[in-house]
C-alpha atoms as a PDB file:
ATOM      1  CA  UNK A   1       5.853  -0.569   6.033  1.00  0.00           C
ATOM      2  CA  UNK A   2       2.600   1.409   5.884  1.00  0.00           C
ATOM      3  CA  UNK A   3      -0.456  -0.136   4.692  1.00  0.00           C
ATOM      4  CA  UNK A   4      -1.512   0.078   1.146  1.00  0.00           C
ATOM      5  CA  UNK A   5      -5.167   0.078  -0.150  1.00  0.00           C
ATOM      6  CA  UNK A   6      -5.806  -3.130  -1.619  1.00  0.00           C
ATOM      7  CA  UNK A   7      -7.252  -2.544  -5.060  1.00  0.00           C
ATOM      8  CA  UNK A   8      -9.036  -5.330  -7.551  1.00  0.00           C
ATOM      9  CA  UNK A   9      -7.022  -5.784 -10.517  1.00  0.00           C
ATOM     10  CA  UNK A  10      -8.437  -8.266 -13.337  1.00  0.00           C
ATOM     11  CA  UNK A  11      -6.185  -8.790 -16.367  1.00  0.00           C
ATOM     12  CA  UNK A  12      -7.549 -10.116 -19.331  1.00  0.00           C
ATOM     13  CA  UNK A  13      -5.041 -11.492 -21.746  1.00  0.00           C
ATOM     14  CA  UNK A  14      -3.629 -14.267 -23.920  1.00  0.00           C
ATOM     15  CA  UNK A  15      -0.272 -17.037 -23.394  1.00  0.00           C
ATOM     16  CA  UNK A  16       0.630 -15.800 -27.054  1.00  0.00           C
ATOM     17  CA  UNK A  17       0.434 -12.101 -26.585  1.00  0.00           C
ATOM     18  CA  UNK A  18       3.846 -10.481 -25.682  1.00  0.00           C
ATOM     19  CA  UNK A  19       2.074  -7.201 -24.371  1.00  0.00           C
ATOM     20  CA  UNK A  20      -0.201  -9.422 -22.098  1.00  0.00           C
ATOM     21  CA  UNK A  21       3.342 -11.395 -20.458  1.00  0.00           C
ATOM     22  CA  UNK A  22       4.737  -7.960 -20.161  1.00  0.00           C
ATOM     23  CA  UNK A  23       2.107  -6.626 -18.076  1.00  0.00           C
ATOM     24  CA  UNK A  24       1.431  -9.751 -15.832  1.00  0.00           C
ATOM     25  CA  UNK A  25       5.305  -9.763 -15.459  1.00  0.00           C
ATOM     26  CA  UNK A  26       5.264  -5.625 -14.239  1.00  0.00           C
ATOM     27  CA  UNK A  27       2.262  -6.304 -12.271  1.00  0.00           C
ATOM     28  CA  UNK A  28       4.090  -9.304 -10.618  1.00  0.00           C
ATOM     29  CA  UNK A  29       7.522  -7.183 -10.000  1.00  0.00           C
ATOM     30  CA  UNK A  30       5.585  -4.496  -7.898  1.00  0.00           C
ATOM     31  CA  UNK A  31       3.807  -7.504  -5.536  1.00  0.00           C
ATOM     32  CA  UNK A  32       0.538  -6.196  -7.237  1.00  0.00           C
ATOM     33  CA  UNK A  33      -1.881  -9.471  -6.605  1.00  0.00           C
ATOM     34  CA  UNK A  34      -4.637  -9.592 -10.154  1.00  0.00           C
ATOM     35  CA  UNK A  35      -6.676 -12.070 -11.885  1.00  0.00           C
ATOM     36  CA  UNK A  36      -5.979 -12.988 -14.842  1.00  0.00           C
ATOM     37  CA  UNK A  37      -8.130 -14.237 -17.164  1.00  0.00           C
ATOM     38  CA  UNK A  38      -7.296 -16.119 -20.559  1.00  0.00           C
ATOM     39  CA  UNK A  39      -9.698 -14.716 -22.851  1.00  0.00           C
ATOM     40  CA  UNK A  40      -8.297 -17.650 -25.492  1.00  0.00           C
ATOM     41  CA  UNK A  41     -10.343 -19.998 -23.419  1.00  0.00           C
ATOM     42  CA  UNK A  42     -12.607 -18.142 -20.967  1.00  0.00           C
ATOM     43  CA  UNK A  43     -15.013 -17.090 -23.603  1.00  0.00           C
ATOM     44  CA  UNK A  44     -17.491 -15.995 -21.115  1.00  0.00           C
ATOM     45  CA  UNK A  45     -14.413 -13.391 -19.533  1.00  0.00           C
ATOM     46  CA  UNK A  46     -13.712 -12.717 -23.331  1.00  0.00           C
ATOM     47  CA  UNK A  47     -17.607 -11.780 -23.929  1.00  0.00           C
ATOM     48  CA  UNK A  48     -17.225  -9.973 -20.641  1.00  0.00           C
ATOM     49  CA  UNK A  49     -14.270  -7.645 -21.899  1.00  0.00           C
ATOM     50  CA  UNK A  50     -15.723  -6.765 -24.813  1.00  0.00           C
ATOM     51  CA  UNK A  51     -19.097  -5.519 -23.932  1.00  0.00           C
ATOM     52  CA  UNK A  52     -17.508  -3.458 -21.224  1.00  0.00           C
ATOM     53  CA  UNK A  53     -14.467  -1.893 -23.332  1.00  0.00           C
ATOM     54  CA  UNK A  54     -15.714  -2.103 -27.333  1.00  0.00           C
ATOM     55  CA  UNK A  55     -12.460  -3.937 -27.722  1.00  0.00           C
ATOM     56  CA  UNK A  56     -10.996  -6.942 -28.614  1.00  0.00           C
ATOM     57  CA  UNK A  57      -7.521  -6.346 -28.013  1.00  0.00           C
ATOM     58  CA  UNK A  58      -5.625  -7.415 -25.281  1.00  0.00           C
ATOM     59  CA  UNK A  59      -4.223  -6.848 -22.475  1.00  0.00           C
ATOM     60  CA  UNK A  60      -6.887  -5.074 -21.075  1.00  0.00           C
ATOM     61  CA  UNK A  61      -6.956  -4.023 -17.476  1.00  0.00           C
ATOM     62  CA  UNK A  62      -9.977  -3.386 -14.925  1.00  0.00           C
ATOM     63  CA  UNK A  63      -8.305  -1.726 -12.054  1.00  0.00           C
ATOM     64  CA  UNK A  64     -10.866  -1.547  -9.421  1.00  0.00           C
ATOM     65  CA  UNK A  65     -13.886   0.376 -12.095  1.00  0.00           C
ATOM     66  CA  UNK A  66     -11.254   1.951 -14.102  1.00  0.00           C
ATOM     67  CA  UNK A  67     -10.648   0.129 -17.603  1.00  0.00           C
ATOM     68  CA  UNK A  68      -6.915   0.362 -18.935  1.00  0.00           C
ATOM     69  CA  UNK A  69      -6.382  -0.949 -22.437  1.00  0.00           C
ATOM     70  CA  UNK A  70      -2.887  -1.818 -23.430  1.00  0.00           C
ATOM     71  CA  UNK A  71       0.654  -1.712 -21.307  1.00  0.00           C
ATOM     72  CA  UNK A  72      -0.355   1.887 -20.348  1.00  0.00           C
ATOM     73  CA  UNK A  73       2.522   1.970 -17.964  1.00  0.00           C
ATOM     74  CA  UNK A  74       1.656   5.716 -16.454  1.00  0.00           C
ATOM     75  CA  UNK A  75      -2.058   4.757 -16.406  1.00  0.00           C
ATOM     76  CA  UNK A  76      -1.446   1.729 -14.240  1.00  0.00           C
ATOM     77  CA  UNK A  77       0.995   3.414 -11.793  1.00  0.00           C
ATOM     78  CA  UNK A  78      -1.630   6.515 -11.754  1.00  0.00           C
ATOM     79  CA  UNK A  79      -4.581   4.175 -10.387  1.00  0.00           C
ATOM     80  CA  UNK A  80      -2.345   1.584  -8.382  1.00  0.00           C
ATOM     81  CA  UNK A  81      -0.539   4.490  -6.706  1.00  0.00           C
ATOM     82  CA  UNK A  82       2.777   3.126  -8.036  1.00  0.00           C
ATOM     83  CA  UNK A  83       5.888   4.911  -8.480  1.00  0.00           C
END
């Protein structure tokens, strides 16, 4: 197996959000290791999120400095070097 780059993946989600399982559950399925940070209780990764993206919507990824808002499927693949 050759050796992948390792990136830094923070997801910043919700337990209620279906999107936010979704993601987690992809990211998971590929062996991709993340973060994850419940923004219903961490308000300090909530305030975090918000003054970095302009949005309060989750899930919201930070993919070494790239920001992906959403289950952008082709966005995460693109910066993870996923097929």
């Amino acid at each position: 197996m050759t050796e992948e780059k390792k990136h830094k993946v923070t997801v910043f989600s919700t337990p209620t959000c279906p999107w936010c399982v979704l993601v987690k559950r992809y990211l998971d399925e590929k062996g991709v290791e993340y973060e994850n940070v419940d923004v219903s209780i961490d308000h300090e990764g909530a305030k975090k999120m918000i003054d970095r993206s302009g949005e309060m919507g989750v899930p919201q990824l930070w993919i070494d400095d790239e920001l992906v808002v959403g289950f952008d499927q082709g966005a995460i693949n693109k910066l993870l070097g996923l097929k």
